[in-house]
N, C-alpha and C. Protein backbone atom coordinates (compact mmCIF):
# COMPACT_ATOMS: atom_id res chain seq x y z
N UNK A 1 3.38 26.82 -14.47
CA UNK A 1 3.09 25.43 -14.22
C UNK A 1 3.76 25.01 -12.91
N UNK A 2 2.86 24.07 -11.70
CA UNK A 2 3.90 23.65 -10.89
C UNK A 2 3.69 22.45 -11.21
N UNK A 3 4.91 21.54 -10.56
CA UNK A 3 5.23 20.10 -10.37
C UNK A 3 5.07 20.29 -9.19
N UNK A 4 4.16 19.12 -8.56
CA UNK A 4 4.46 18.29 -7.16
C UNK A 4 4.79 16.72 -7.09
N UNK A 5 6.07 16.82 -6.32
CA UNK A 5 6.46 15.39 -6.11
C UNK A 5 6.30 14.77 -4.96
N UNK A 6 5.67 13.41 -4.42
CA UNK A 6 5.65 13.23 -3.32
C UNK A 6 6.57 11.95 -3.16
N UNK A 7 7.50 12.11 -1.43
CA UNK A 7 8.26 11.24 -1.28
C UNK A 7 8.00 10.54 0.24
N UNK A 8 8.30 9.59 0.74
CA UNK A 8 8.44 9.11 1.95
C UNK A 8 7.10 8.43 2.44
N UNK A 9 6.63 7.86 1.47
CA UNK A 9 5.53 6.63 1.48
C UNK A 9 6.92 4.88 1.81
N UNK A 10 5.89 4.23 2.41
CA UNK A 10 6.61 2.68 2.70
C UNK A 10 5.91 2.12 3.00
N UNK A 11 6.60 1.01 3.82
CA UNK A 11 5.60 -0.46 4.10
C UNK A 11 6.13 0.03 5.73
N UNK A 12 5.44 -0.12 6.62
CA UNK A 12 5.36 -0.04 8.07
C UNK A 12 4.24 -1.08 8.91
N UNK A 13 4.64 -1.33 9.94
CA UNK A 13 3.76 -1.92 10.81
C UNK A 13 2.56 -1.17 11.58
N UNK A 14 1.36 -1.67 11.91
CA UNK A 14 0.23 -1.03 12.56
C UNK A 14 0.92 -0.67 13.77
N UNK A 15 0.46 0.78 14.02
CA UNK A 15 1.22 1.86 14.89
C UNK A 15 2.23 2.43 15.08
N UNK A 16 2.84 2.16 13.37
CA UNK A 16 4.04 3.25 13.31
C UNK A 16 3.92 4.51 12.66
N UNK A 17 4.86 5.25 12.45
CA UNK A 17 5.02 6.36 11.45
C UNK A 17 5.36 6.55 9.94
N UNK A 18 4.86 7.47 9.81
CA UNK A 18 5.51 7.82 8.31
C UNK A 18 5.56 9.43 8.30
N UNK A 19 6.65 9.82 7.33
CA UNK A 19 6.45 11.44 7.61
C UNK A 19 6.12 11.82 5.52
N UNK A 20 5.32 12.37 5.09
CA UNK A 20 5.39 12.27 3.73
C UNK A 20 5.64 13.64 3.67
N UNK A 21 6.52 14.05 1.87
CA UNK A 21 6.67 15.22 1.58
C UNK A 21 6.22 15.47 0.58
N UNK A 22 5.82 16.69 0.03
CA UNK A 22 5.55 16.63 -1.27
C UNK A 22 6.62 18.39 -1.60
N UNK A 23 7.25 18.20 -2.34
CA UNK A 23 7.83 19.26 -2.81
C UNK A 23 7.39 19.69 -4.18
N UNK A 24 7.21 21.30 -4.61
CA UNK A 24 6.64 21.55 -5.49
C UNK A 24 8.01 22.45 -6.06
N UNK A 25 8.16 22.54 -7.44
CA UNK A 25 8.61 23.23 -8.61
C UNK A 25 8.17 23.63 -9.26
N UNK A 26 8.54 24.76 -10.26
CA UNK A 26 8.29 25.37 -11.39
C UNK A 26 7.75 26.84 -10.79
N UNK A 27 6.88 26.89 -9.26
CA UNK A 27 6.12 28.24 -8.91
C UNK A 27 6.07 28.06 -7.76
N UNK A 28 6.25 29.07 -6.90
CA UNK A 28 6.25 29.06 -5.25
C UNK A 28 4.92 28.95 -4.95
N UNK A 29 4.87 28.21 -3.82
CA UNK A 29 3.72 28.13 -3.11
C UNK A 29 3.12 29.08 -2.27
N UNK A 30 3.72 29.78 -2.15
CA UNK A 30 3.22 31.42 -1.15
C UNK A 30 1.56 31.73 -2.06
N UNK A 31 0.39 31.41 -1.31
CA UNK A 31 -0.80 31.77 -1.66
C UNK A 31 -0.95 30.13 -2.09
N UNK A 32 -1.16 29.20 -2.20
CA UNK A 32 -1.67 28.07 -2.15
C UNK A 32 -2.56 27.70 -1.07
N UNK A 33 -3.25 27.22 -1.60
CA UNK A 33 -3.84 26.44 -0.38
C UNK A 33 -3.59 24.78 -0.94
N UNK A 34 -2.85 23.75 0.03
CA UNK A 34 -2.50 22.48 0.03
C UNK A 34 -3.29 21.52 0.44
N UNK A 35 -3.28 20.30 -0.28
CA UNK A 35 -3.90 19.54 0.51
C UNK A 35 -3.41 18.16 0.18
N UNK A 36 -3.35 17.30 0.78
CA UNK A 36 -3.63 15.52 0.77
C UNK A 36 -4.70 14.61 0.64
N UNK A 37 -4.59 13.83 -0.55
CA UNK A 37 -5.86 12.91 -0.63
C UNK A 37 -5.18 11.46 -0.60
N UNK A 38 -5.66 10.30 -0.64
CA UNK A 38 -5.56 9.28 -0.40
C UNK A 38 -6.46 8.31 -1.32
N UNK A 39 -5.82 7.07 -2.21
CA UNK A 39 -6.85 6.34 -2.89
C UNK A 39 -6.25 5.03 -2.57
N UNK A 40 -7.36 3.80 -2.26
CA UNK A 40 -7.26 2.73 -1.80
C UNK A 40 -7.47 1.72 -2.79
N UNK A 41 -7.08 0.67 -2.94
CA UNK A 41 -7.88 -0.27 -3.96
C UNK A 41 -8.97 -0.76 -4.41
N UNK A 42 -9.61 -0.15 -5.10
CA UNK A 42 -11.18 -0.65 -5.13
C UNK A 42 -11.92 0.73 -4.40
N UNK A 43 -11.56 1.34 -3.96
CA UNK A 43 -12.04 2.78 -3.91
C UNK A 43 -11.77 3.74 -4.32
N UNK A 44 -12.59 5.29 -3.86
CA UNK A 44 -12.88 6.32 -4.50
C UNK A 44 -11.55 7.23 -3.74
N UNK A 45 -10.99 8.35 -4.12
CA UNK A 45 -9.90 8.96 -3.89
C UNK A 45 -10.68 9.97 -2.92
N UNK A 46 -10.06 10.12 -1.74
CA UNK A 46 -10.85 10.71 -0.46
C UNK A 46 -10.06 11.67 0.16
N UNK A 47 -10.61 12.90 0.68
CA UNK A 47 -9.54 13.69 1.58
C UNK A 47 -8.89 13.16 2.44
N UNK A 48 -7.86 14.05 2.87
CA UNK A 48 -7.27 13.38 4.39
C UNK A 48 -7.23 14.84 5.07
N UNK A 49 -6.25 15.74 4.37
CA UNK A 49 -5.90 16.86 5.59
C UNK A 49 -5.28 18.48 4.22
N UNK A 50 -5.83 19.48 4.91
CA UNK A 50 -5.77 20.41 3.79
C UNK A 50 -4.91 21.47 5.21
N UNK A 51 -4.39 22.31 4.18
CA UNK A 51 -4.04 23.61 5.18
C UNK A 51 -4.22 25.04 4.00
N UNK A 52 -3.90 26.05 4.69
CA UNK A 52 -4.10 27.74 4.16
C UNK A 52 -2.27 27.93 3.81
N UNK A 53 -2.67 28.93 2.78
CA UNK A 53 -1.00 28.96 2.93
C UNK A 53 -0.19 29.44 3.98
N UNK A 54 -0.71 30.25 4.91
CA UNK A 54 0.58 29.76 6.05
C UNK A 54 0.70 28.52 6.84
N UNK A 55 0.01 27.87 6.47
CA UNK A 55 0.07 26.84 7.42
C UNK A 55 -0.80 26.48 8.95
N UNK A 56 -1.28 27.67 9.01
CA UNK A 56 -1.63 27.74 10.24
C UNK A 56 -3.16 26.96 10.60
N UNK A 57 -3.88 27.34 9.51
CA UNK A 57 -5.10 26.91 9.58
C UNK A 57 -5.15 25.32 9.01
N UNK A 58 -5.91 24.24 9.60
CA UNK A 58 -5.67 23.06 8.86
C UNK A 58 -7.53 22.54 9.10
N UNK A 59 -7.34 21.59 8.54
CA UNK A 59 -8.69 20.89 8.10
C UNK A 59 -8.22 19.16 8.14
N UNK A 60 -9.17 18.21 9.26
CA UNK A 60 -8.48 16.74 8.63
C UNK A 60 -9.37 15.65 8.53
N UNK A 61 -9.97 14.61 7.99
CA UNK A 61 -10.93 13.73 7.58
C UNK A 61 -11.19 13.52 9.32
N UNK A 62 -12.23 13.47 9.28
CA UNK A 62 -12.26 12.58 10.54
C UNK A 62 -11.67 11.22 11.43
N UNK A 63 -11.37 10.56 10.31
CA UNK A 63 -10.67 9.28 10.76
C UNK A 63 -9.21 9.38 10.82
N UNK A 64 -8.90 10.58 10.50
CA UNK A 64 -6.87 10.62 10.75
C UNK A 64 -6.86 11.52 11.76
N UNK A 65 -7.88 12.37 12.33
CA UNK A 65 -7.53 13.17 13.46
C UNK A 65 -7.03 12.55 14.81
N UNK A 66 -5.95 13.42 15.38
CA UNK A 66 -5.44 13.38 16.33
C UNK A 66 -4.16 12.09 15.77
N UNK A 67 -4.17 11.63 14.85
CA UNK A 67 -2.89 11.29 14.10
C UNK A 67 -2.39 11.65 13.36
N UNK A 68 -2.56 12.61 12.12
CA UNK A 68 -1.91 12.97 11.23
C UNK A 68 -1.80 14.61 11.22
N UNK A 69 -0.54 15.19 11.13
CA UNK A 69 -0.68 16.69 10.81
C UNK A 69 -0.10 17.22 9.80
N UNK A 70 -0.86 17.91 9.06
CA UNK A 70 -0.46 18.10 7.96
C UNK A 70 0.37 19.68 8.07
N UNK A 71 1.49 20.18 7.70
CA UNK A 71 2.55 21.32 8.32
C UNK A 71 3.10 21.75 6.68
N UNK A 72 3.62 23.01 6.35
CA UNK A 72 4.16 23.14 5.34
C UNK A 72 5.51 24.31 5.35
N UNK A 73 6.45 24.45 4.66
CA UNK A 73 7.31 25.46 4.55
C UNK A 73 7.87 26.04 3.58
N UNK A 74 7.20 27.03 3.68
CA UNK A 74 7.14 27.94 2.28
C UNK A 74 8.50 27.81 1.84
N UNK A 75 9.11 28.63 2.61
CA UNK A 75 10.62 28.84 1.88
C UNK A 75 11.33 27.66 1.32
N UNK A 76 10.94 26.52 2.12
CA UNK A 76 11.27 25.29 1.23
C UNK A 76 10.60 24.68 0.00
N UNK A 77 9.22 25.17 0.01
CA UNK A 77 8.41 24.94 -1.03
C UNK A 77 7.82 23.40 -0.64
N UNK A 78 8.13 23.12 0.04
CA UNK A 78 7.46 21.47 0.60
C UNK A 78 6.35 21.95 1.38
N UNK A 79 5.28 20.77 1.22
CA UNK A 79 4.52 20.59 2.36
C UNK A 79 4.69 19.52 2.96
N UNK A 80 4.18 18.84 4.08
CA UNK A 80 4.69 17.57 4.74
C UNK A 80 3.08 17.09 5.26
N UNK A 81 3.23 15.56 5.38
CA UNK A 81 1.93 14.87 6.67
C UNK A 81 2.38 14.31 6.76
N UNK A 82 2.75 14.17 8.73
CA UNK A 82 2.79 13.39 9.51
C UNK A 82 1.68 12.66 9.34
N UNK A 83 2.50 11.26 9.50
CA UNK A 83 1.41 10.15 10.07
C UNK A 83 2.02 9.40 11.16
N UNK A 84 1.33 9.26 12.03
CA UNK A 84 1.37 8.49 13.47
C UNK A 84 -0.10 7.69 13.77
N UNK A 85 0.43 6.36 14.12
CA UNK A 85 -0.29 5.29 14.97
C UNK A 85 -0.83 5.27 13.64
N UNK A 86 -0.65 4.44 12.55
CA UNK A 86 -1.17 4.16 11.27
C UNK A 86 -1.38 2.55 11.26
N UNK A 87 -2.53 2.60 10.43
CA UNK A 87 -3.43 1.15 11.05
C UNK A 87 -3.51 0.33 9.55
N UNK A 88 -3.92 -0.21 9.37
CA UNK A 88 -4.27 -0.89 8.01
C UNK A 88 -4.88 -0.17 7.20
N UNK A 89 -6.12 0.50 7.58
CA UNK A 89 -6.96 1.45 6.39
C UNK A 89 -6.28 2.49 5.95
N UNK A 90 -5.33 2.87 6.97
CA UNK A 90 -4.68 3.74 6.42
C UNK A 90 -4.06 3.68 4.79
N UNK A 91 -3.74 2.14 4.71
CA UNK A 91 -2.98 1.93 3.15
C UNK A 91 -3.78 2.61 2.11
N UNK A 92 -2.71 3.19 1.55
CA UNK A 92 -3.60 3.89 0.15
C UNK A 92 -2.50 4.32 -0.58
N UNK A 93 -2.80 5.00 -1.74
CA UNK A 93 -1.78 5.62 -2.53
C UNK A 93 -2.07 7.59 -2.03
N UNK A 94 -0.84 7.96 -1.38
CA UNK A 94 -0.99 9.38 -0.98
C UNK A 94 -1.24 10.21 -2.47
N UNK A 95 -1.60 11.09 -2.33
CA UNK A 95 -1.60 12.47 -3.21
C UNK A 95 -1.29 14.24 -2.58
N UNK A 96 -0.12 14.49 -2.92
CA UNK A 96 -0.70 16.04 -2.56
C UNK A 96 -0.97 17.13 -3.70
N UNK A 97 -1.63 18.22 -3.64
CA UNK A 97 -2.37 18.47 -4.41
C UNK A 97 -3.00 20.24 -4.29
N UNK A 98 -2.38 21.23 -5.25
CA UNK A 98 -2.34 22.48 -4.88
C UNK A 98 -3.46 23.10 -5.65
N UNK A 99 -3.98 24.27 -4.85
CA UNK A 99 -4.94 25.08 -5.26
C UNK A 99 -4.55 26.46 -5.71
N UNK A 100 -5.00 27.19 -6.61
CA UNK A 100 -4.59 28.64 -6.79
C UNK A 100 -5.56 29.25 -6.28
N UNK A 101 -6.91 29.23 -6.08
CA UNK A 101 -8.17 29.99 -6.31
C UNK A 101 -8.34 30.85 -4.76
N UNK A 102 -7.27 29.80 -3.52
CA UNK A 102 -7.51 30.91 -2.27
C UNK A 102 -8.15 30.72 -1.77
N UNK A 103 -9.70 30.01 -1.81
CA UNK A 103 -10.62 29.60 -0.82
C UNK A 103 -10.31 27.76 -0.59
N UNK A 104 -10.84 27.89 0.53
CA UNK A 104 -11.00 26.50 1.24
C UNK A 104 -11.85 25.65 0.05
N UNK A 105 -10.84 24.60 0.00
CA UNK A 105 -10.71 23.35 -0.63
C UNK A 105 -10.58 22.36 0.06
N UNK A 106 -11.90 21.61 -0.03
CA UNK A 106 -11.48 19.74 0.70
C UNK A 106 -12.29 19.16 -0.55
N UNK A 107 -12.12 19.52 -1.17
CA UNK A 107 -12.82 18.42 -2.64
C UNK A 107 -11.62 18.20 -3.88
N UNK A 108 -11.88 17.22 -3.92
CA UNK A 108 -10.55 16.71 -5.07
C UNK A 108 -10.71 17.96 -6.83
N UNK A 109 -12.14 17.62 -6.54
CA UNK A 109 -12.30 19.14 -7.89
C UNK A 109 -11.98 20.33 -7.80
N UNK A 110 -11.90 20.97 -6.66
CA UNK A 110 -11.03 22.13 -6.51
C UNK A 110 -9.54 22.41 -6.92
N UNK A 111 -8.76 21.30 -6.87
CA UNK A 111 -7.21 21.58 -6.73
C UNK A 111 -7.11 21.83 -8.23
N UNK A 112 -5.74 22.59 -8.50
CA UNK A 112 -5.52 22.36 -9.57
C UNK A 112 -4.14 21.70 -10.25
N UNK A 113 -3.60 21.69 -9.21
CA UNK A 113 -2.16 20.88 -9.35
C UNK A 113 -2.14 19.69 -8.93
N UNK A 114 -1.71 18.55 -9.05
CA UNK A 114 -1.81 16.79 -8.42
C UNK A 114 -0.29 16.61 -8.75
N UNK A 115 0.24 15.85 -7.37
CA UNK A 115 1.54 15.06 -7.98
C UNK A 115 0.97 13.58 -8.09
N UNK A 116 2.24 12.56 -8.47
CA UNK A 116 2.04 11.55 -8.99
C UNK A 116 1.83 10.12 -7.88
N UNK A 117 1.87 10.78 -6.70
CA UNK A 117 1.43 9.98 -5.32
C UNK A 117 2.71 8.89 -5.01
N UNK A 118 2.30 8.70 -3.44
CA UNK A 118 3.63 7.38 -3.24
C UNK A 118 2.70 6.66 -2.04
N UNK A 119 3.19 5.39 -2.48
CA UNK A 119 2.49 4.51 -1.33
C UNK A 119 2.89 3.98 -0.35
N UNK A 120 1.86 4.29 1.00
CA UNK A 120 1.34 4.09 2.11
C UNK A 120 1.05 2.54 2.03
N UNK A 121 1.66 1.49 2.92
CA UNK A 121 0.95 0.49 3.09
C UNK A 121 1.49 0.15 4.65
N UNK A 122 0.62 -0.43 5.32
CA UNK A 122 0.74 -0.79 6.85
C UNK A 122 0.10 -1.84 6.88
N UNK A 123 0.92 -3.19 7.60
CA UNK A 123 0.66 -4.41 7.65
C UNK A 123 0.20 -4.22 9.07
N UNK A 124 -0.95 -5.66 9.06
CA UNK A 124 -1.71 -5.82 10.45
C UNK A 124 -0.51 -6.80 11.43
């Protein structure tokens, strides 16, 4: 079984940062594939940014590119997303969210692990 916890969600102003973590327990992440989703109020829970387990390869919604990077470290068992220049839509409740199966995952039905999310909100 893993646990993922995610930390370092807040309240920020339009065009600041946030750095989020999600640390996992119970099973190493070596062979995961990771990812981040995002759910807003009154909407549907949507990708943001996935990676391979080394990290190297990444995937990101269209509307967070060239702001957000999503980075991970095994030996720590965390994954992380940067967020930079974060705007209002950005607000949502984060999720990160692990896969066993090894292939590329950007659909929320793929994963099989979910932590319990932390919130993102950015005032205009």
């Amino acid at each position: 079984q893993v646990q993922l916890v995610e930390s370092g969600g807040g309240l920020v102003q339009t065009g600041g940062s946030l750095r989020l973590s999600c640390a996992a327990s119970g099973r190493s992440l070596y062979g995961y594939f990771m990812g981040w989703f995002r759910q807003a109020p009154g909407k549907t829970r949507e990708f943001v940014a996935a990676a391979t387990s080394s990290g190297f390869r990444t995937w990101y919604v269209d509307s967070v590119k060239g702001r957000f990077t999503i980075s991970r470290d095994n030996a720590k068992n965390t994954v992380y997303l940067q967020m930079n220049n974060l705007k209002p839509e950005d607000t949502a409740l984060y999720y990160c969210a692990a896969d066993n199966n090894g292939e590329t995952a950007l659909t929320q039905g793929k994963y099989d692990y979910w932590g319990q999310g932390t919130q993102v909100t950015v005032s205009s």
